[in-house]
C-alpha atoms as a PDB file:
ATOM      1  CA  UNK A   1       0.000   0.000   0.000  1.00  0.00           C
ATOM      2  CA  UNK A   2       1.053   3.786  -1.281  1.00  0.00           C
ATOM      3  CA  UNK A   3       1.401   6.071   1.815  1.00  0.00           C
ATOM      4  CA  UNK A   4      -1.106   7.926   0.948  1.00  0.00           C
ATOM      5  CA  UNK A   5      -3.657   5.503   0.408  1.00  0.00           C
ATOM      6  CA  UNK A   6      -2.563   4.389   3.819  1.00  0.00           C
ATOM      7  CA  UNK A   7      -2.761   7.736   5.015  1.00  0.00           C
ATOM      8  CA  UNK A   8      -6.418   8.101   4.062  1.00  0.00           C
ATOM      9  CA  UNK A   9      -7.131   4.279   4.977  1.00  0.00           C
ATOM     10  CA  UNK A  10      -6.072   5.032   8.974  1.00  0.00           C
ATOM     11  CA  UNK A  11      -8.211   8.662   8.951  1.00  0.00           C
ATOM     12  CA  UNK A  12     -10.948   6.911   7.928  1.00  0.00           C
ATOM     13  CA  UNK A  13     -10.834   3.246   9.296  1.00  0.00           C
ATOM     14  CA  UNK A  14      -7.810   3.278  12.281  1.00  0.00           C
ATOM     15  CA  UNK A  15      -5.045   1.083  12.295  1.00  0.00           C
ATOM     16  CA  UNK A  16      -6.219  -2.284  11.564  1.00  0.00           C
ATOM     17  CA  UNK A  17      -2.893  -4.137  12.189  1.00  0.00           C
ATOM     18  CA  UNK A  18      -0.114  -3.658  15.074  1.00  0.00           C
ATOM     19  CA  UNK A  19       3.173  -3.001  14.731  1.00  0.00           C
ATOM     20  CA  UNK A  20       5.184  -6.037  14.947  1.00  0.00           C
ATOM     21  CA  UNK A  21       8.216  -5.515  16.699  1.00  0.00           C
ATOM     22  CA  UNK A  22      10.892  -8.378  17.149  1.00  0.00           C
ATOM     23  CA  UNK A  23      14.062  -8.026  19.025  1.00  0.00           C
ATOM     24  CA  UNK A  24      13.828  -3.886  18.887  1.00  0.00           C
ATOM     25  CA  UNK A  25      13.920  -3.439  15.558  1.00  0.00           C
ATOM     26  CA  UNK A  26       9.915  -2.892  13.431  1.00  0.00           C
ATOM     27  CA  UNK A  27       9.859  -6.353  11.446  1.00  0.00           C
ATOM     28  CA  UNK A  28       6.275  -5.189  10.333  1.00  0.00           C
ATOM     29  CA  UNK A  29       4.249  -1.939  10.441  1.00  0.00           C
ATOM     30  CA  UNK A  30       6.767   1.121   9.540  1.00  0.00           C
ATOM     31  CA  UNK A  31       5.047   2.835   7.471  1.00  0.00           C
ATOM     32  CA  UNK A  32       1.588   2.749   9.577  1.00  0.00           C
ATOM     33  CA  UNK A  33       3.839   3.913  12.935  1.00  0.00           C
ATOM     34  CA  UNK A  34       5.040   6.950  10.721  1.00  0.00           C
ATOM     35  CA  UNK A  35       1.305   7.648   9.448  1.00  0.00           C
ATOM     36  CA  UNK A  36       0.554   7.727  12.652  1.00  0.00           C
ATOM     37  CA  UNK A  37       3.035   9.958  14.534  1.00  0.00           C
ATOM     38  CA  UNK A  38       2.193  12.383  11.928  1.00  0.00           C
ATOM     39  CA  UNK A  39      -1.211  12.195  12.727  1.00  0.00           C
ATOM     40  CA  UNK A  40       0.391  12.896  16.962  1.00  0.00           C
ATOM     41  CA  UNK A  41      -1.106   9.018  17.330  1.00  0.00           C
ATOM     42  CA  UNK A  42       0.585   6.024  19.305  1.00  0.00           C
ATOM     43  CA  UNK A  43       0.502   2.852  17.407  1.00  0.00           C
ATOM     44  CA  UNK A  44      -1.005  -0.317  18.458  1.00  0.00           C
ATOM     45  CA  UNK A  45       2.222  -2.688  18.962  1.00  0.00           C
ATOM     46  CA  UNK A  46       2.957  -6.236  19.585  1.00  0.00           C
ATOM     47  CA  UNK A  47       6.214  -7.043  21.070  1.00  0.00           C
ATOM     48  CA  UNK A  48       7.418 -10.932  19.802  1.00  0.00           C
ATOM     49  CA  UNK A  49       8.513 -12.457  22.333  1.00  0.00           C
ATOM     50  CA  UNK A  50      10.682 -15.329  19.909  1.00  0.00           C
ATOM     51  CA  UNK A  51      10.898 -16.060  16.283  1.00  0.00           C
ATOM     52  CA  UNK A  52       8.521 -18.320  16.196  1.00  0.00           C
ATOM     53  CA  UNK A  53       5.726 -15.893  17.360  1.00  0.00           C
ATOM     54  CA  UNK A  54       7.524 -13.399  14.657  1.00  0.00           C
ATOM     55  CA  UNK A  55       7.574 -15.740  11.778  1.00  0.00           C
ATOM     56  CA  UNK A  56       4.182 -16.996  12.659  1.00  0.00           C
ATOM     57  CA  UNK A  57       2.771 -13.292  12.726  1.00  0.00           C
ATOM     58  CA  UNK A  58       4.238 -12.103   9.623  1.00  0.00           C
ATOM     59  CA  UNK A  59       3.388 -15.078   7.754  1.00  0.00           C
ATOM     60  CA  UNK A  60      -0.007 -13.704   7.923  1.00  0.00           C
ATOM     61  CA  UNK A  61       0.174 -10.776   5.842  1.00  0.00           C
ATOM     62  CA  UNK A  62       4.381 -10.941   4.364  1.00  0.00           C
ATOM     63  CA  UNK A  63       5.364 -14.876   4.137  1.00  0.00           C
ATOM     64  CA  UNK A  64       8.263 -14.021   2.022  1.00  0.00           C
ATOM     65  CA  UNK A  65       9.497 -11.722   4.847  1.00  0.00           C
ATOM     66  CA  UNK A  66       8.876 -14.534   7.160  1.00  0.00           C
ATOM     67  CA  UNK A  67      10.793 -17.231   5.976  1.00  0.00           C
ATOM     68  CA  UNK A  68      13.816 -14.510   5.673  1.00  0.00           C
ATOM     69  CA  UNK A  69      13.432 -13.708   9.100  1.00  0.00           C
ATOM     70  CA  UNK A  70      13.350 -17.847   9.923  1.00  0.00           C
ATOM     71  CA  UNK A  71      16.310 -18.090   8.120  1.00  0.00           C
ATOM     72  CA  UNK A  72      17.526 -21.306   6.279  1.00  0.00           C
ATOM     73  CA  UNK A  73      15.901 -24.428   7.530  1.00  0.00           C
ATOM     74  CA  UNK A  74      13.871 -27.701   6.159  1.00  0.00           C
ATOM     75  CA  UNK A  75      10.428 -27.496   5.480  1.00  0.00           C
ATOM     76  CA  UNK A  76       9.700 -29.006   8.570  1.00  0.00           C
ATOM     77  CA  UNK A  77      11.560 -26.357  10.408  1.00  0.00           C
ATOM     78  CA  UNK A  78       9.970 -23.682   8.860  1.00  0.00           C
ATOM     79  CA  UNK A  79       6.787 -24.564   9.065  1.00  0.00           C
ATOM     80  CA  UNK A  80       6.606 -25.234  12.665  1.00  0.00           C
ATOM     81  CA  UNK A  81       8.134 -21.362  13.247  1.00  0.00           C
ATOM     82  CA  UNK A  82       5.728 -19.915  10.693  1.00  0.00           C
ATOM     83  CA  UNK A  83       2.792 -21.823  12.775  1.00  0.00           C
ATOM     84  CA  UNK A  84       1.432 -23.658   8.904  1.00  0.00           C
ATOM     85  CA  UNK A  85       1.657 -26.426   7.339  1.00  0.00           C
ATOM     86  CA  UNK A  86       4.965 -28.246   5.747  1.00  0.00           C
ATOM     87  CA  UNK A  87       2.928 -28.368   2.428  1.00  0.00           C
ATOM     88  CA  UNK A  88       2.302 -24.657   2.888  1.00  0.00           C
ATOM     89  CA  UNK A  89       5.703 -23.480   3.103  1.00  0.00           C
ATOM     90  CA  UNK A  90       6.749 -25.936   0.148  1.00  0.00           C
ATOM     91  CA  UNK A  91       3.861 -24.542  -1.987  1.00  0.00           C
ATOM     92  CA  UNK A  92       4.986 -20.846  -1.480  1.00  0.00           C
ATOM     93  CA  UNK A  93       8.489 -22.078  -2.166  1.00  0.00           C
ATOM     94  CA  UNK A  94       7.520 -23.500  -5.320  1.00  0.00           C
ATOM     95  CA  UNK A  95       5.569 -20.440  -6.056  1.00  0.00           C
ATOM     96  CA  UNK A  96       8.466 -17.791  -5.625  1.00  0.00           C
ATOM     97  CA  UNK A  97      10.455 -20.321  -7.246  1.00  0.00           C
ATOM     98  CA  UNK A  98       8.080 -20.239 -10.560  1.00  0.00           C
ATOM     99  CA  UNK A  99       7.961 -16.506 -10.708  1.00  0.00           C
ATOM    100  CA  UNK A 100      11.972 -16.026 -10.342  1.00  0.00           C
ATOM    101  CA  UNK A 101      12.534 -18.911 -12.898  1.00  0.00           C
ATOM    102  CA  UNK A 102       9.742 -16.721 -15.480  1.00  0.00           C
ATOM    103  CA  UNK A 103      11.403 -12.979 -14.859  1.00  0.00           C
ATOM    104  CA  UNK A 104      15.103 -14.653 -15.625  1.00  0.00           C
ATOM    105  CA  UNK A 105      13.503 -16.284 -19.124  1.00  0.00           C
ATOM    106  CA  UNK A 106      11.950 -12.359 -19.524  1.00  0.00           C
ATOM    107  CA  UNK A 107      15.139 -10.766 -18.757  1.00  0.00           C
ATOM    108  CA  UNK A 108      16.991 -13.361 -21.215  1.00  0.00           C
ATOM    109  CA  UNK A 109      14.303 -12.557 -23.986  1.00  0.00           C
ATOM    110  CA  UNK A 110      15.068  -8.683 -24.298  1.00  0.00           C
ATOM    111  CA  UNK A 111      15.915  -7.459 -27.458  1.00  0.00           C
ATOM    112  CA  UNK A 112      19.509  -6.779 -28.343  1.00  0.00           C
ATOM    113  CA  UNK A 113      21.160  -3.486 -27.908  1.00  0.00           C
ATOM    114  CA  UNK A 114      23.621  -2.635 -30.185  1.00  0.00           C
ATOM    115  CA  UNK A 115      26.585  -1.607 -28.060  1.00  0.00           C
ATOM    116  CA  UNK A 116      27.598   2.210 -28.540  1.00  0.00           C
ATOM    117  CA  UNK A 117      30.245   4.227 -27.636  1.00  0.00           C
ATOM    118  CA  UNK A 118      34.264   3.549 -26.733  1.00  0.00           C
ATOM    119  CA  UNK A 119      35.561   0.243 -25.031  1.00  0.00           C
ATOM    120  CA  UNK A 120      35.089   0.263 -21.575  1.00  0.00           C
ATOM    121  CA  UNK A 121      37.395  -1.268 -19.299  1.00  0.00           C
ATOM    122  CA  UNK A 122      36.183  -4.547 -16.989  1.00  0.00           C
ATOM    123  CA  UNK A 123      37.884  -6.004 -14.349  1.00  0.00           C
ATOM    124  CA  UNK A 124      37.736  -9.612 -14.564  1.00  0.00           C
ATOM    125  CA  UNK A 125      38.710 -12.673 -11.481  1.00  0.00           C
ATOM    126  CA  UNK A 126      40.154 -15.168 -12.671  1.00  0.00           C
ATOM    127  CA  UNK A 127      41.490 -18.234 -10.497  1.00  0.00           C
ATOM    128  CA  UNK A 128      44.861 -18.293 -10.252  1.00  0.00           C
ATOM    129  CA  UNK A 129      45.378 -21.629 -12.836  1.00  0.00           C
ATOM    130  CA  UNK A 130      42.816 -19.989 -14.814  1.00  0.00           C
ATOM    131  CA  UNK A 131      44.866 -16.452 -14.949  1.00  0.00           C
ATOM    132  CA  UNK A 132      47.991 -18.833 -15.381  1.00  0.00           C
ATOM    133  CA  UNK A 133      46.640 -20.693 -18.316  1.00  0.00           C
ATOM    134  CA  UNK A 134      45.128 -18.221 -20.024  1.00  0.00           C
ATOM    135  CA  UNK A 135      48.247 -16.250 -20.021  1.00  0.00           C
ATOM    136  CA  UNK A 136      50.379 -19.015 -21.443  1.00  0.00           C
ATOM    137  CA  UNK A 137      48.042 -19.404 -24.152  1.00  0.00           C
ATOM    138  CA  UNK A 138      48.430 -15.837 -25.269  1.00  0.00           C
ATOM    139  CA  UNK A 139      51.506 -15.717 -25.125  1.00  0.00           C
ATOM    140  CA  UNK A 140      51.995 -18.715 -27.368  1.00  0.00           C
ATOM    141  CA  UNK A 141      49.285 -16.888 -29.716  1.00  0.00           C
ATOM    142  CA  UNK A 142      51.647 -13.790 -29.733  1.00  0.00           C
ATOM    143  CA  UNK A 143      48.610 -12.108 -28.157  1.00  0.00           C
ATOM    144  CA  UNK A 144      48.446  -9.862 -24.463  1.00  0.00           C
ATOM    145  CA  UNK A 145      46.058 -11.656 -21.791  1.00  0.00           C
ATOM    146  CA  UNK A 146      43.042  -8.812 -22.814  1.00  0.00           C
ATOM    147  CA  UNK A 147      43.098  -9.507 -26.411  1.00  0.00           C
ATOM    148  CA  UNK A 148      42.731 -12.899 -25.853  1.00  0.00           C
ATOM    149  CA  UNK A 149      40.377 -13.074 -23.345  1.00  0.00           C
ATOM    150  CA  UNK A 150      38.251 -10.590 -25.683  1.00  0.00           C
ATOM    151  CA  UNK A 151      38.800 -13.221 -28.423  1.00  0.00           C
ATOM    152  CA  UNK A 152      37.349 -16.282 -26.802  1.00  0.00           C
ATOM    153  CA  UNK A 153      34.598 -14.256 -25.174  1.00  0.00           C
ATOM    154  CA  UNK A 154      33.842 -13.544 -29.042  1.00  0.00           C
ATOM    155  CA  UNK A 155      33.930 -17.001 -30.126  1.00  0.00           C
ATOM    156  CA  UNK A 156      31.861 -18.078 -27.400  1.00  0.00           C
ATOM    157  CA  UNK A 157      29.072 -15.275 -27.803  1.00  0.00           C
ATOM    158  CA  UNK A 158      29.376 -16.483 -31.828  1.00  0.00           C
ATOM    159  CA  UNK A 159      28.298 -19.698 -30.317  1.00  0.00           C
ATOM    160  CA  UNK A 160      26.237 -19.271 -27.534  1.00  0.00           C
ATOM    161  CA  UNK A 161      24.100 -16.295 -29.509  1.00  0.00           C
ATOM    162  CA  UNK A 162      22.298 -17.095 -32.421  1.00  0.00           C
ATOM    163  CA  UNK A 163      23.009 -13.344 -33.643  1.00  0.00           C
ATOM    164  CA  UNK A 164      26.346 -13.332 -32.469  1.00  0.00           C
ATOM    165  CA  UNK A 165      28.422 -10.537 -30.977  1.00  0.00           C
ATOM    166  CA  UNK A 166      28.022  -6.993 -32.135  1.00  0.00           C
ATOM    167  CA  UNK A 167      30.724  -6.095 -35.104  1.00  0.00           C
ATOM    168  CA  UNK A 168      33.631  -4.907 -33.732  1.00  0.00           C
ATOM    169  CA  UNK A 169      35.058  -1.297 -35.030  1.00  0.00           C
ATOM    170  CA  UNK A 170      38.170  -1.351 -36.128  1.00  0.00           C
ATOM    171  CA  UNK A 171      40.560   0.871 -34.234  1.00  0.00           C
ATOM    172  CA  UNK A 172      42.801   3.114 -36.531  1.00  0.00           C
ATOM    173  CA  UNK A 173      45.957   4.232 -35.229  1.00  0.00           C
ATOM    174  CA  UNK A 174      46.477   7.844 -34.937  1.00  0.00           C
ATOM    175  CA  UNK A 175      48.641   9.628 -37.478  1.00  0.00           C
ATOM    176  CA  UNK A 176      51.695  11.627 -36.299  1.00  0.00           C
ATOM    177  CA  UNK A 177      51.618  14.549 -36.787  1.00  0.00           C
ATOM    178  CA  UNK A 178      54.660  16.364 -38.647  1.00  0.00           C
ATOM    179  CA  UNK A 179      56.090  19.113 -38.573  1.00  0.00           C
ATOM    180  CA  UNK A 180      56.701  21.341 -41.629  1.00  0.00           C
END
């Protein structure tokens, strides 16, 4: 909910929910304690007295926030702090699972950019046998360690890409300039 629209939700109906507070820090509720201390109004708070009370309170309205507070844990775990079922718990899993796996294949699906503008530099880790290799290799191709690294990440977009890399400019050496 948009502060405002909780603004005008509290003049007109009150708070409807405490603030959930869980080892002194606001777990759930800021933004209705700051509508109303404007307002010159105390909230309504609840005070968790462990994480399972926590969990099992903010399941209620925020289960993803819940099972971050909870922490890692088995099913069975987490289900017993969050006061629901196991098969709950696994069917929100499964359910935030499904909508992270869709907005990766969106992300994947966006149109290509064509890449503007100068070369811009990266900095790259590399393993140390990696690094080592890598460099051996150039140097056996008469190359430096960028140019070939920019080579094989070429050949591997070529492959991986079914449009391929973007052209690459070709860099032209400045003149020198003479002197008449």
């Amino acid at each position: 909910m948009q502060l405002e629209e909780m603004r005008v939700s509290i003049a007109t109906v009150g708070q409807l929910f405490p603030v959930l507070i869980f080892r002194n820090r606001v777990i759930d509720g800021e933004k209705r304690a700051a509508v109303l201390a404007e307002r010159g109004e105390f909230p309504t708070t609840h005070h968790c007295a462990s994480l399972a009370d926590a969990c099992a309170r903010l399941w209620q309205a925020h289960p993803d926030r819940a099972l971050e507070l909870a922490g890692p844990g088995t099913l069975r775990e987490l289900a017993e702090l969050c006061a629901v079922k196991a098969t709950t718990i696994a069917a929100f899993k499964r359910k935030q699972f499904e909508s992270e796996r869709k907005e990766r294949e969106r992300t994947k699906e966006r149109p290509r950019v064509k890449a503007r503008g100068a070369a811009k530099l990266v900095q790259i880790w590399f393993e140390p046998e990696l690094k080592d290799g890598a460099e051996r290799a150039a140097a056996k191709t008469s190359r430096n360690l960028s140019s070939y690294v920019r080579e094989a990440t070429r050949q591997m977009l070529r492959a991986d890409l079914p449009g391929g890399p973007p052209a690459v400019r070709q860099r032209i050496a400045p003149r020198k300039l003479r002197r008449l």
